[in-house]
Protein backbone atom coordinates (compact mmCIF):
# COMPACT_ATOMS: atom_id res chain seq x y z
CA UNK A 1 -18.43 2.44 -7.75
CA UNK A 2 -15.94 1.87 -10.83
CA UNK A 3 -13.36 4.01 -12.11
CA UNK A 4 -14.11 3.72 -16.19
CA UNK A 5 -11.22 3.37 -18.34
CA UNK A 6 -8.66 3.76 -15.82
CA UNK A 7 -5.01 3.46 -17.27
CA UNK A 8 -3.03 0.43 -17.31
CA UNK A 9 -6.30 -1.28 -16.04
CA UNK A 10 -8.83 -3.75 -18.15
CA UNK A 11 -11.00 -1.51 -20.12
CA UNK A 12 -13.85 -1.95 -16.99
CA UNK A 13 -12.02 -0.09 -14.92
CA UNK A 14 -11.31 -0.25 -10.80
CA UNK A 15 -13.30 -1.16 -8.32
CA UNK A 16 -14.08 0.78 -5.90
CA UNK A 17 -16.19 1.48 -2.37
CA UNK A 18 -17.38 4.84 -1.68
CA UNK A 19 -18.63 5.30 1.64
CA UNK A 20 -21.45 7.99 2.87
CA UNK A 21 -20.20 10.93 3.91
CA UNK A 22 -16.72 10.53 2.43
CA UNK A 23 -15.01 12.67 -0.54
CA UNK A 24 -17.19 11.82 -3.99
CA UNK A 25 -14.61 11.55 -7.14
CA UNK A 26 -16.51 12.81 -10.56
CA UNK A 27 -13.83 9.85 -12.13
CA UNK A 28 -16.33 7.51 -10.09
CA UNK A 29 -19.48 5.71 -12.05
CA UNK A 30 -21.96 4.25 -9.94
CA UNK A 31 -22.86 0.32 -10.84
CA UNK A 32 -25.53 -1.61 -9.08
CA UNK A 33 -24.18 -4.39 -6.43
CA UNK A 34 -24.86 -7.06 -8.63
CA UNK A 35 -22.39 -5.50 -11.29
CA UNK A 36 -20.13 -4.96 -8.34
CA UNK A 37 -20.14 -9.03 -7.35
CA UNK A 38 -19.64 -9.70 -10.42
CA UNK A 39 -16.62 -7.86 -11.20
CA UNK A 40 -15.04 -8.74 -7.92
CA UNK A 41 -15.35 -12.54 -8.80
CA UNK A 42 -14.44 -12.53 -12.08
CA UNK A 43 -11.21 -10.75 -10.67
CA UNK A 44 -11.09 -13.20 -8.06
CA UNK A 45 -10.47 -10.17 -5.53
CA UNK A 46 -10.76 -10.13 -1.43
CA UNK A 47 -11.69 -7.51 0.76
CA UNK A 48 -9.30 -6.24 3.53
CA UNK A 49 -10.64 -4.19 6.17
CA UNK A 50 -8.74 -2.85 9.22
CA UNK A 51 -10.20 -4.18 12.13
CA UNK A 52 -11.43 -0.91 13.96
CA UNK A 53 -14.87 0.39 13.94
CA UNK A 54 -13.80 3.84 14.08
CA UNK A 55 -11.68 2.99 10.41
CA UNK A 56 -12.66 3.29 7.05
CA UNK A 57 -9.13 1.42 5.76
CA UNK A 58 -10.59 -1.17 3.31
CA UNK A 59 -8.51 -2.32 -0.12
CA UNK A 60 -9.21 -4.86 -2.48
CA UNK A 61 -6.11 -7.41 -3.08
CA UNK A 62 -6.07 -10.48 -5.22
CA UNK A 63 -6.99 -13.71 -3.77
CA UNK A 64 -4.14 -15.80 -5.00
């Protein structure tokens, strides 16, 4: 999902991950994976997950 014309942000807005069963945000836009990948390259982000199965704790932080 993306957050369109979020402000402060670039005009594409945040990236986000919606997972089933969680809260839905009307702000959200879905975008297909591929748009997704793409973003999160270009951005050169990483995904950081808390190491529990029982957690949904995920954020996406810069690579550098």
């Amino acid at each position: 999902m993306i957050i369109r014309g979020s402000k402060g942000r670039k005009p594409e807005g945040v990236l986000r991950i919606e997972f089933q069963g969680g809260r839905s945000s009307e702000a959200l836009t879905p975008i297909t994976w591929d748009e997704w990948f793409m973003l999160f390259d270009e951005r050169r982000l990483a995904f950081l997950k808390q190491d529990s199965r029982s957690s949904k704790f995920n954020k996406l932080v810069g690579r550098d």
